[in-house]
Protein backbone atom coordinates (compact mmCIF):
# COMPACT_ATOMS: atom_id res chain seq x y z
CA UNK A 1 0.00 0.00 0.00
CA UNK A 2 2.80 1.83 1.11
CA UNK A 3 5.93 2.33 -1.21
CA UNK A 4 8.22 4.36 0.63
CA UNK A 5 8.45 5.63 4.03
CA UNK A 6 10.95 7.28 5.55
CA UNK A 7 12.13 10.42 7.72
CA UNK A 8 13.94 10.75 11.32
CA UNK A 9 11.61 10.79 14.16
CA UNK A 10 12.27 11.97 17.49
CA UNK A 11 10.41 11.00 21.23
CA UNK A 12 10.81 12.62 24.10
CA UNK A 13 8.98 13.07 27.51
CA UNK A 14 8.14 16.40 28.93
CA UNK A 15 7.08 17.11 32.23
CA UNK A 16 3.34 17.46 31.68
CA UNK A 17 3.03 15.19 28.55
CA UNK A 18 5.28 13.70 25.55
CA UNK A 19 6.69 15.62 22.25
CA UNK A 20 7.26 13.65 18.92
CA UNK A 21 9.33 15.59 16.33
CA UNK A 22 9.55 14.17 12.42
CA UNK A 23 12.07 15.70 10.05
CA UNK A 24 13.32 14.89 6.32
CA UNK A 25 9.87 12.93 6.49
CA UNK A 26 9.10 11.51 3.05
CA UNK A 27 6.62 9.36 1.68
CA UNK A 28 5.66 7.86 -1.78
CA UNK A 29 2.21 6.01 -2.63
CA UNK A 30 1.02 4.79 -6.06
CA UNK A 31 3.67 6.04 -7.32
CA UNK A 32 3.33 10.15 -6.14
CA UNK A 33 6.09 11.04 -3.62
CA UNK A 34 5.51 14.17 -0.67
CA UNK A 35 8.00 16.41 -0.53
CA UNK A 36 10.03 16.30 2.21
CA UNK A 37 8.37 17.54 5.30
CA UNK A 38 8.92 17.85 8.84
CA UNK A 39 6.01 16.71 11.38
CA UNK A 40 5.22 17.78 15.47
CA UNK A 41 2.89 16.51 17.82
CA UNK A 42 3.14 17.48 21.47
CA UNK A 43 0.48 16.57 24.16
CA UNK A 44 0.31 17.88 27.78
CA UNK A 45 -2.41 17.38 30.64
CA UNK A 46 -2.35 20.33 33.08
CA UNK A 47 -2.94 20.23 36.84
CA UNK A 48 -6.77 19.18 36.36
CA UNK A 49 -5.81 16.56 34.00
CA UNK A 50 -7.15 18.01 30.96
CA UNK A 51 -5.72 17.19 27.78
CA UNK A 52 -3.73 19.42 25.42
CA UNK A 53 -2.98 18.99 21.99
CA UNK A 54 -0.48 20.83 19.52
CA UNK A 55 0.00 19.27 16.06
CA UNK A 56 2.01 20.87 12.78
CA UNK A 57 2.94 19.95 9.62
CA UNK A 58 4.83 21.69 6.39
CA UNK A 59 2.96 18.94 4.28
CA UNK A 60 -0.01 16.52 4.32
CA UNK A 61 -1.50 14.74 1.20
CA UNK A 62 -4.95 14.40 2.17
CA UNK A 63 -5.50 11.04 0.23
CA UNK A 64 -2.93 8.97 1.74
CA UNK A 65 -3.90 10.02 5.00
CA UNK A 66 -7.37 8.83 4.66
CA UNK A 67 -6.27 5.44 3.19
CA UNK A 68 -3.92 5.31 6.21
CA UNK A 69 -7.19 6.26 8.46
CA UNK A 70 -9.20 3.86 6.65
CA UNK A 71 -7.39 0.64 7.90
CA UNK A 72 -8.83 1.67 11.58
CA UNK A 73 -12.63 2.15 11.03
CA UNK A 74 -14.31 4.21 13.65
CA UNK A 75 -16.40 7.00 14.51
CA UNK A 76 -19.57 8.46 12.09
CA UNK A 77 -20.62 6.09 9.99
CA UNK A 78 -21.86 8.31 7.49
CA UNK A 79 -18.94 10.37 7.56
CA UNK A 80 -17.08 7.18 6.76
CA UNK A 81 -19.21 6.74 3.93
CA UNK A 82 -19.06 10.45 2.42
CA UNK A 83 -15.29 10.30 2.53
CA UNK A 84 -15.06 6.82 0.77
CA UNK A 85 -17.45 8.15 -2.05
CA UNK A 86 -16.63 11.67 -2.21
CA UNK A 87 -13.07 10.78 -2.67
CA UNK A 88 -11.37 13.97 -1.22
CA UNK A 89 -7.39 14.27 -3.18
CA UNK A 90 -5.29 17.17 -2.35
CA UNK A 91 -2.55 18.60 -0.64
CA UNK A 92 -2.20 20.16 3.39
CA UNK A 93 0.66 22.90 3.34
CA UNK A 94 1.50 24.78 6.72
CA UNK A 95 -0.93 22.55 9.21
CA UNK A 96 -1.65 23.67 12.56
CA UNK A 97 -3.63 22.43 15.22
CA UNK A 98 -4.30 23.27 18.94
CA UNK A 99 -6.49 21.38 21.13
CA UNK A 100 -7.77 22.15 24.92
CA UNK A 101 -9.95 20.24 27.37
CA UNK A 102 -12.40 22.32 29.51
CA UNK A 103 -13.73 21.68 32.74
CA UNK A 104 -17.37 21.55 32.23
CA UNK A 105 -17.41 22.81 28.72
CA UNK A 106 -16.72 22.07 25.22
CA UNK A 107 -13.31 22.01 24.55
CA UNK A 108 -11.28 24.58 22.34
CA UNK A 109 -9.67 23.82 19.53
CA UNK A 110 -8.15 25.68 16.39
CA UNK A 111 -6.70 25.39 12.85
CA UNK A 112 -5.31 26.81 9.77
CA UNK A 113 -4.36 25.24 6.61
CA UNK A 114 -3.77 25.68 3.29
CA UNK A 115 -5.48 23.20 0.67
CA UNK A 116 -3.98 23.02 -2.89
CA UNK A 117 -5.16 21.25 -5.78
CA UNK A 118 -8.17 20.09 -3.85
CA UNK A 119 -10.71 17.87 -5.61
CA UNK A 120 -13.88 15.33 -4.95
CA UNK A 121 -16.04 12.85 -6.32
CA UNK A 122 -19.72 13.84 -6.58
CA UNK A 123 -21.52 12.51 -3.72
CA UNK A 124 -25.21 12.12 -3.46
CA UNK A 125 -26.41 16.34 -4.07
CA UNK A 126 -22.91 17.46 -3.57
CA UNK A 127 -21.08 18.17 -6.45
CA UNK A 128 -17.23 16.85 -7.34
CA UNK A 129 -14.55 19.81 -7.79
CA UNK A 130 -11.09 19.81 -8.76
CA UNK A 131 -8.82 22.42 -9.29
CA UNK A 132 -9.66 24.39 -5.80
CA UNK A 133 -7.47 26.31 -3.51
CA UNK A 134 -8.26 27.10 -0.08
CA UNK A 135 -6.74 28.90 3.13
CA UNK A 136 -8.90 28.14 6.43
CA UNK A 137 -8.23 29.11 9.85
CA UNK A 138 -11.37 27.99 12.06
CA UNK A 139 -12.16 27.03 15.62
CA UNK A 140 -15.14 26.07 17.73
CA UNK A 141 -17.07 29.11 17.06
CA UNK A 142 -16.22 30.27 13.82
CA UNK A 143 -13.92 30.08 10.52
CA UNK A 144 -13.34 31.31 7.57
CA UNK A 145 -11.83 30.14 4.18
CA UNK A 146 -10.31 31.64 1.33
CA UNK A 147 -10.90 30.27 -2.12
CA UNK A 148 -8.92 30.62 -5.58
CA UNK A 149 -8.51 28.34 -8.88
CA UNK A 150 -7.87 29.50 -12.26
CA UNK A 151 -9.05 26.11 -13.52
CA UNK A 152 -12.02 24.58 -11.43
CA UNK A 153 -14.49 21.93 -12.87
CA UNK A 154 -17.37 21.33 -10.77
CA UNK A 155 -19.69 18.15 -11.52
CA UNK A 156 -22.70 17.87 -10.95
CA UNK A 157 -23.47 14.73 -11.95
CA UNK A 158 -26.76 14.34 -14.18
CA UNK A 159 -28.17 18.18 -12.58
CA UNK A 160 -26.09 19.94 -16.25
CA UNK A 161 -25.59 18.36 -19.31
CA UNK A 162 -21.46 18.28 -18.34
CA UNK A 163 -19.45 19.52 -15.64
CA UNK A 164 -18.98 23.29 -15.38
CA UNK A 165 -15.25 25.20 -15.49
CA UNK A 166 -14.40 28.33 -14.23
CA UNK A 167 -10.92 29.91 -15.41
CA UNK A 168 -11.21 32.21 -12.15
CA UNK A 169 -12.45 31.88 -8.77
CA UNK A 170 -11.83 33.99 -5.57
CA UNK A 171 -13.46 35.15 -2.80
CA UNK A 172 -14.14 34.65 1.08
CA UNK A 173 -16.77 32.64 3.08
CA UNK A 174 -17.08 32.65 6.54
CA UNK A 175 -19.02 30.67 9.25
CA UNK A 176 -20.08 31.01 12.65
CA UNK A 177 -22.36 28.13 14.89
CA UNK A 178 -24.88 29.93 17.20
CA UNK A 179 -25.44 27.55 20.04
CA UNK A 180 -27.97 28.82 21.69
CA UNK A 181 -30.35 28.07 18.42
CA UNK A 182 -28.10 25.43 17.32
CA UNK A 183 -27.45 26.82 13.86
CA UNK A 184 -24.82 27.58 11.47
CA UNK A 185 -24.87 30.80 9.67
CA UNK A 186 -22.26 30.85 6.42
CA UNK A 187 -21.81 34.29 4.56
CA UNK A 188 -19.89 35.50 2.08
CA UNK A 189 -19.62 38.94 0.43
CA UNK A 190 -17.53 39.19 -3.01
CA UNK A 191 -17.18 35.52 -4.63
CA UNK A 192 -16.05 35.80 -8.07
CA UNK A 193 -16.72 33.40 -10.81
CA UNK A 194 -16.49 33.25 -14.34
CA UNK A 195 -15.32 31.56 -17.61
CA UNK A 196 -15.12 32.45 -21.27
CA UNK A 197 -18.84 32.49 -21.07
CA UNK A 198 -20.08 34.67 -18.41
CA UNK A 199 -18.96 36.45 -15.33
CA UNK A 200 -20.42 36.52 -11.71
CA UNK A 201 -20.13 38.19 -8.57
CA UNK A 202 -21.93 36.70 -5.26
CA UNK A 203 -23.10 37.72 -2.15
CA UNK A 204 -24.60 35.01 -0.22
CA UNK A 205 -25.70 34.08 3.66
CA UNK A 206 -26.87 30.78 4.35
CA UNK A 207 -28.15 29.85 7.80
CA UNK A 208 -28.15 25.60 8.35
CA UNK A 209 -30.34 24.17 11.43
CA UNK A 210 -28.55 21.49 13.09
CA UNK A 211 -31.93 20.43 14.15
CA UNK A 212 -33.01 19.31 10.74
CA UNK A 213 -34.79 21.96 9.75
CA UNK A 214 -34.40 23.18 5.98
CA UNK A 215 -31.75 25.74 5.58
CA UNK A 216 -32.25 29.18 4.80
CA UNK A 217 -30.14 30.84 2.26
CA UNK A 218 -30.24 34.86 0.92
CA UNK A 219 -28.35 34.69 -2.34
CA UNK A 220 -27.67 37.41 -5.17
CA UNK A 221 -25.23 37.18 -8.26
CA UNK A 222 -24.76 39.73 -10.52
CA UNK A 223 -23.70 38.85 -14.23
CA UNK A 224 -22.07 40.07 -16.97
CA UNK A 225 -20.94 39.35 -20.48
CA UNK A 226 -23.10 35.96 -20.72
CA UNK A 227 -23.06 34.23 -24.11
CA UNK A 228 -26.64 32.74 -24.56
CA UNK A 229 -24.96 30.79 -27.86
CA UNK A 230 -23.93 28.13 -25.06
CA UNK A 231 -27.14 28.46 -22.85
CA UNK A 232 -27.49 24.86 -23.45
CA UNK A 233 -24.46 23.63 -21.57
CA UNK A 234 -25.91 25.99 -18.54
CA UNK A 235 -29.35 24.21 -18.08
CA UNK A 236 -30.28 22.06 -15.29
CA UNK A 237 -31.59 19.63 -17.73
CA UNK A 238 -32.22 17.11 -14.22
CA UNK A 239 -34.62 19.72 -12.93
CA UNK A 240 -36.11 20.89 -16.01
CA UNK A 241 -38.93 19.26 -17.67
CA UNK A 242 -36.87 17.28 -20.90
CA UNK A 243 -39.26 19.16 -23.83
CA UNK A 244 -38.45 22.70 -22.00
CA UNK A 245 -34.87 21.99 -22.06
CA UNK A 246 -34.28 20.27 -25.32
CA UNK A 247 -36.86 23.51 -26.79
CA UNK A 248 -34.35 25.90 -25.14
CA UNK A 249 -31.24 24.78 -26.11
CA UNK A 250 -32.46 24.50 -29.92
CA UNK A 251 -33.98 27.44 -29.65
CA UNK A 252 -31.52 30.47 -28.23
CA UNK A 253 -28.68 30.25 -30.88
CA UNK A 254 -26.76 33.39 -30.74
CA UNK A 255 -26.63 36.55 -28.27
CA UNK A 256 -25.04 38.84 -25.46
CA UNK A 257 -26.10 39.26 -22.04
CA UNK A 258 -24.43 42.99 -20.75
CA UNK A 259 -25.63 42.25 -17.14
CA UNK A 260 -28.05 40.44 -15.12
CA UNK A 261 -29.21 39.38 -11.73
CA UNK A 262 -30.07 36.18 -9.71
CA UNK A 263 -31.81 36.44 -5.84
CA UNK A 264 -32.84 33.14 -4.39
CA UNK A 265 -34.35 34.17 -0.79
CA UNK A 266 -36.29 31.26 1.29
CA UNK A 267 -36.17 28.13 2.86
CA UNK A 268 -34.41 25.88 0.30
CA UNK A 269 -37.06 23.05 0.79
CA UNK A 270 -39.63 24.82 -0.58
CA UNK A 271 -37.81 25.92 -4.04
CA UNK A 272 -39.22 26.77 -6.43
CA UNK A 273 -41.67 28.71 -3.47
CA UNK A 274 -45.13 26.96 -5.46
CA UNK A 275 -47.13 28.68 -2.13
CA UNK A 276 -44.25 31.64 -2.11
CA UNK A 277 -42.37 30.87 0.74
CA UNK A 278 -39.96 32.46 -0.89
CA UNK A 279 -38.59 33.91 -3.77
CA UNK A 280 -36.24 33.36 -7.02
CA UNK A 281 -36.17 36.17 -9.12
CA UNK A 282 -33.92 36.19 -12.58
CA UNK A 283 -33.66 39.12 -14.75
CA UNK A 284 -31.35 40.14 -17.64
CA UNK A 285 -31.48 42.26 -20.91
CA UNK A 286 -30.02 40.32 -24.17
CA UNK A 287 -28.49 42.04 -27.08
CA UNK A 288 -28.14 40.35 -30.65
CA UNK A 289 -30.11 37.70 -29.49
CA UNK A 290 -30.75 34.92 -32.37
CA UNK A 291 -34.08 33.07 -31.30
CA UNK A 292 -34.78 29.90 -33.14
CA UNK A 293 -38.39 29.20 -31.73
CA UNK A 294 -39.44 26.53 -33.78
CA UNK A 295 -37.99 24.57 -36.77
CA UNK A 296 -40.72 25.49 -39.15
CA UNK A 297 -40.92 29.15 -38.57
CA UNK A 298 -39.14 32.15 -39.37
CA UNK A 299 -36.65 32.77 -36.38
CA UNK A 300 -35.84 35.97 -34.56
CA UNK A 301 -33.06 38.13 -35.44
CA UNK A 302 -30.81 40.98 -34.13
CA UNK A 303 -32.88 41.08 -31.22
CA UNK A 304 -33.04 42.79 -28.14
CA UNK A 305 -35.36 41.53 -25.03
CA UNK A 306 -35.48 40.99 -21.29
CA UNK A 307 -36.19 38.15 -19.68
CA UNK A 308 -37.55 37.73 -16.04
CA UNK A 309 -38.36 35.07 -13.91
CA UNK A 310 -40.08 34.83 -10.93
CA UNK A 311 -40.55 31.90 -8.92
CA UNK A 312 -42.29 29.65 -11.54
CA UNK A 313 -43.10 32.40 -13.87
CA UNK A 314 -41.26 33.41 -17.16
CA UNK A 315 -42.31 36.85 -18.55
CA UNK A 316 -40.21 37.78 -21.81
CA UNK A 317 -40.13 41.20 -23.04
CA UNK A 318 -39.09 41.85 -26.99
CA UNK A 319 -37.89 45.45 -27.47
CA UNK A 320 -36.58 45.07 -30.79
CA UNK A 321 -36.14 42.49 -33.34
CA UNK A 322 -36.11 41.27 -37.05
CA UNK A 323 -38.16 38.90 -38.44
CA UNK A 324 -37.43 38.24 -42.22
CA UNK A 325 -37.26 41.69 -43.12
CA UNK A 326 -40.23 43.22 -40.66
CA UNK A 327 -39.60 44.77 -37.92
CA UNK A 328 -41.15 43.24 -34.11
CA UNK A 329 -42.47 46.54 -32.93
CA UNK A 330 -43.60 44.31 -29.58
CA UNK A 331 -43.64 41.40 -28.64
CA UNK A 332 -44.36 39.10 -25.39
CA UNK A 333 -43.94 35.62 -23.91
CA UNK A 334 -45.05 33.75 -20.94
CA UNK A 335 -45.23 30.52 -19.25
CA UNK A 336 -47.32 30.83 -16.34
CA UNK A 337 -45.93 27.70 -14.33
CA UNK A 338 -42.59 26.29 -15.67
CA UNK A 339 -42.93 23.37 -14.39
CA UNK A 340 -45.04 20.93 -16.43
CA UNK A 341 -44.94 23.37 -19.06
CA UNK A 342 -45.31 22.28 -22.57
CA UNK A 343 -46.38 25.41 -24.36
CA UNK A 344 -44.80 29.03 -24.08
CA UNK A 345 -47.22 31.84 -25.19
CA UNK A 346 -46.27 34.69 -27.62
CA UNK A 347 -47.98 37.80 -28.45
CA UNK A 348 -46.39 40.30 -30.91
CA UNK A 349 -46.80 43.39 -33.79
CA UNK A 350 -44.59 43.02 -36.37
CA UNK A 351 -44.48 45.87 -39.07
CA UNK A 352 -42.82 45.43 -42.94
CA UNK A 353 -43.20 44.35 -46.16
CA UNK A 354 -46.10 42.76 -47.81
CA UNK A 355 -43.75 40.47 -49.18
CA UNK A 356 -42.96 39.05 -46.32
CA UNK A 357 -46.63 38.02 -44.95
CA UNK A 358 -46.75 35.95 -48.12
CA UNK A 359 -43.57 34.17 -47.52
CA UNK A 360 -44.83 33.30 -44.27
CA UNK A 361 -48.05 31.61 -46.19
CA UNK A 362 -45.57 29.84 -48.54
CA UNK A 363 -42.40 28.71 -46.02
CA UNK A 364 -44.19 27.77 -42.78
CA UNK A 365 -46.32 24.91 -41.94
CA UNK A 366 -49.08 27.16 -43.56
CA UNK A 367 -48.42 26.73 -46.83
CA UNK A 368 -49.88 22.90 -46.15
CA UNK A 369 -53.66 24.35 -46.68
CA UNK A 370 -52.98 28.17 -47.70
CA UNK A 371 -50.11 28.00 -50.51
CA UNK A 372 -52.53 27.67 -53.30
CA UNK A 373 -54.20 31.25 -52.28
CA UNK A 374 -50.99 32.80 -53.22
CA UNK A 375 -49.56 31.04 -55.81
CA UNK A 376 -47.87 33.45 -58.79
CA UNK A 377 -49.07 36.43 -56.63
CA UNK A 378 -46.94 39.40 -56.55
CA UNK A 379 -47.19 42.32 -53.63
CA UNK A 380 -46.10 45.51 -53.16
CA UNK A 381 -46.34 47.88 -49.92
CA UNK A 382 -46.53 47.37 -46.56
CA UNK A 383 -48.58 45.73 -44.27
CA UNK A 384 -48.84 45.34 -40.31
CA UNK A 385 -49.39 42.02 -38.59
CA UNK A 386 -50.81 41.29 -35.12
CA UNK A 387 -49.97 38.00 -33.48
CA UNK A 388 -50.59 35.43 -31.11
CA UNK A 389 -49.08 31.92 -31.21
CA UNK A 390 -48.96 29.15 -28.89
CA UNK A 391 -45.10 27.26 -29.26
CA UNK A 392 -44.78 23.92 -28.21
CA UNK A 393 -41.53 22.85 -26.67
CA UNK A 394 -41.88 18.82 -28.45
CA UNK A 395 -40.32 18.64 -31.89
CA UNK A 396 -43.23 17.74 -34.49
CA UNK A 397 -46.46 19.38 -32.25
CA UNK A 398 -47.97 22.18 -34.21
CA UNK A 399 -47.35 25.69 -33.54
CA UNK A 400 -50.83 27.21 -32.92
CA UNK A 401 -51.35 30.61 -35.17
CA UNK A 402 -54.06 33.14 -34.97
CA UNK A 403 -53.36 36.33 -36.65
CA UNK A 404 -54.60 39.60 -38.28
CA UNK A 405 -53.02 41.34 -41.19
CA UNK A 406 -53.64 45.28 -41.40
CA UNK A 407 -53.45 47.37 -44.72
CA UNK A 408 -53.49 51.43 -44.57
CA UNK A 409 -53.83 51.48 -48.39
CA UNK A 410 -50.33 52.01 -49.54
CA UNK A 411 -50.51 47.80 -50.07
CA UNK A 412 -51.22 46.15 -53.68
CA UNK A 413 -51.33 42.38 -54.79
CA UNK A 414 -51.12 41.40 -58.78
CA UNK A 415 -51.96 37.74 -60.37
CA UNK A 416 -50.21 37.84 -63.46
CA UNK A 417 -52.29 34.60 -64.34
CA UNK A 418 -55.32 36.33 -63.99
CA UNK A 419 -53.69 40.12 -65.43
CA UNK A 420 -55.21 41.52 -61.65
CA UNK A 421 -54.39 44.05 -59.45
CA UNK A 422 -55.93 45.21 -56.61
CA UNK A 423 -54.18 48.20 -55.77
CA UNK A 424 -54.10 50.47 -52.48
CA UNK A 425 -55.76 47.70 -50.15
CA UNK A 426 -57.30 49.01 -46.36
CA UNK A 427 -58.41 46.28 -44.26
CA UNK A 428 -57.91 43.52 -42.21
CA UNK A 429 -57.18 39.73 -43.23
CA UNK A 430 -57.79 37.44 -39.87
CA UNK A 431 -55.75 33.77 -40.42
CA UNK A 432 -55.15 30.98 -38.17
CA UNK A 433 -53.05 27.66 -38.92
CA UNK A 434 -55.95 26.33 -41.27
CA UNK A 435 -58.32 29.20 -42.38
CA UNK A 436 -57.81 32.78 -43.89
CA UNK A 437 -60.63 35.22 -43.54
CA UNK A 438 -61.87 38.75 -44.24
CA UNK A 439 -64.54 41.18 -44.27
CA UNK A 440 -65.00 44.59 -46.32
CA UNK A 441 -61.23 44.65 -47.27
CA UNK A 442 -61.36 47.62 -49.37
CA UNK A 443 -59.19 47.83 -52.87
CA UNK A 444 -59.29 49.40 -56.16
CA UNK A 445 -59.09 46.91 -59.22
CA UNK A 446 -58.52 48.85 -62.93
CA UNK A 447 -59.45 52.16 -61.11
CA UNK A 448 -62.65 51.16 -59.57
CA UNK A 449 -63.82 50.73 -55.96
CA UNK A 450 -64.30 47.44 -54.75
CA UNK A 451 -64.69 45.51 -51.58
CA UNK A 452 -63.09 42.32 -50.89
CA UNK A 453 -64.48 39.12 -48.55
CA UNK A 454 -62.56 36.08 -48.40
CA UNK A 455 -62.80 32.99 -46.10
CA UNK A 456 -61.30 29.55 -46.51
């Protein structure tokens, strides 16, 4: 198990306990060799008997010292059991520990470390890391550790599609345990995150029962320069209903986030706050967003929108946007409850050329019972078009359509089969996925007058 051991140890008595003293210590296991080290221990009892303990070391590797623990089973059980799964590798530079018995109380103890190239196994809703750095000093009461990596993958298992890097981490989290409601509160105020993809900065208190009680967490990250091209590898696919997911990552293919926000406030037991316990809030504003929304339709372009959620709730606001060559004046979407959802609904204005209503008729699922209406026709002008679809988030389900074109009578249409033009149309044309209809569209057709009804 062991391949090399070796070091010079000295043992000595004191008066009030015994002092062992390892130098040139070095070690090798599976092949990976410490450094050399040197190693203290010193124990005392003072005149009540109580024990003392003082313990130091310029290196530790923290997996050979739990294979060295693990040939003496004891203690926890489950603690046994989350260090055999979760695997903990890493190294222990600059170790220090005091320990002192109290008469009548818990006893005081202390430590600092620092923890390179620290990494886990995922273990049940704990995710694996590697690539951390940590300093902690901590005693009975309280603690505090430092955190940096310029290369930290995080796995959490089947939550994302694949583990998550970060090319910088930093920041500070601190703890303190509150006896007297036997609780643990852990805050932090300036954790930075981010990759090629998007940058964060958290604040974040978290208060844990040791009673069993769910904990209570107050969370807000701010974000900036997201890429929503790579939204799919950020989705919690094991959360998220499959169709939602699978519709998402399809459908945003290209845009820029400037900045955004995240708060997560409640009683973690109760997310996503159904009853609102609590509340999640996301918001952020996307620029040249590229919005694919189903296969069979036109997609967005050169958009700009905001997106909020809220608990369950997904509001979308469109501020700007192409679609073919019309303009979205506005446009919304919603999904009441995203859970269970298998429909997002969008309401819009869009505003261009004729031309481009009739491509819709020809390109688009449409075309199936409406292309022969406009077959050889030829437009001119500009037309209006007021919208409201239902999208389905399961490849192949129909995208529901009802619609109303508007005319202001700068709009013509010509048949050159027929040698017809109607020329400065004013009206409305109302359409759905299967049916086209209108009443008292007006026109003028070789100069004269005429009024137009048409239903399918």
């Amino acid at each position: 198990m062991i391949d090399h051991l070796g070091g010079r140890m000295h043992w000595r008595r004191e008066a009030t306990g015994w002092r062992l003293d390892v130098t040139d210590f070095s070690m090798s296991r599976q092949g990976q060799r410490w450094p050399e080290a040197s190693l203290s221990l010193r124990t005392n009892r003072n005149h009540e008997g109580r024990l003392g303990v003082q313990a130091g070391a310029d290196f530790l590797r923290v997996q050979d010292l739990l294979a060295v623990a693990a040939l003496f089973p004891a203690g926890d059980g489950q603690l046994n059991r989350l260090l055999a799964e979760a695997r903990p590798r890493g190294d222990l530079h600059g170790f220090q520990f005091v320990y002192r018995e109290r008469p009548g109380e818990e006893p005081l103890w202390s430590t600092r470390l620092e923890l390179l190239e620290f990494r886990t196994a995922p273990f049940e809703r704990l995710p694996g890391i590697a690539g951390l750095n940590a300093r902690v000093q901590a005693d009975q009461t309280a603690g505090s550790v430092a955190v940096w990596s310029d290369r930290l993958t995080a796995d959490f298992g089947t939550l994302f599609p694949a583990p998550l890097g970060a090319t910088h981490v930093q920041g500070t989290l601190g703890w303190r345990y509150h006896p007297d409601s036997r609780s643990l509160q852990v805050s932090g105020n300036g954790l930075e995150i981010a990759n090629a993809d998007i940058s964060t900065h958290t604040r974040v208190a978290l208060r844990v029962p040791l009673t069993g009680a769910a904990p209570f967490i107050d969370l807000q990250t701010d974000f900036r320069d997201a890429q929503l091209g790579r939204t799919r590898h950020y989705l919690p696919v094991g959360v998220m209903p499959p169709a939602l997911s699978r519709w998402l990552g399809q459908a945003v293919v290209a845009g820029r986030v400037p900045s955004g926000s995240l708060v997560l406030r409640g009683p973690l037991g109760a997310f996503p706050f159904p009853e609102h316990e609590g509340r999640f809030e996301l918001w952020f504003g996307a620029e040249e967003l590229v919005f694919d929304y189903h296969r069979a339709w036109p997609r967005l372009e050169e958009a700009m929108a905001e997106l909020r959620i809220v608990n369950e709730q997904l509001d979308v606001r469109v501020l700007q946007a192409k679609l073919l060559e019309s303009e979205v004046v506005q446009a919304t979407a919603s999904i009441p409850v995203l859970r269970g959802a298998n429909r997002v609904q969008v309401t819009g204005e869009v505003a261009g050329p004729f031309s481009d209503g009739l491509r819709v008729l020809r390109e688009t699922p449409l075309a199936e019972k409406l292309s022969g209406l406009t077959r050889g026709l030829e437009t001119g002008g500009r037309m209006r078009v007021e919208l409201d679809l239902s999208v389905p988030f399961r490849p192949g389900s129909t995208l529901n359509v009802e619609g109303r074109a508007r005319w202001a009578g700068d709009a013509r249409v010509r048949s050159p089969r027929l040698n017809l033009t109607l020329e400065r149309l004013d009206g409305d044309l109302g359409f759905t996925e299967k049916r086209l209809y209108a009443k008292n569209v007006r026109a003028r057709l070789w100069e004269q007058p005429v009024r137009i009804g048409v239903d399918t």
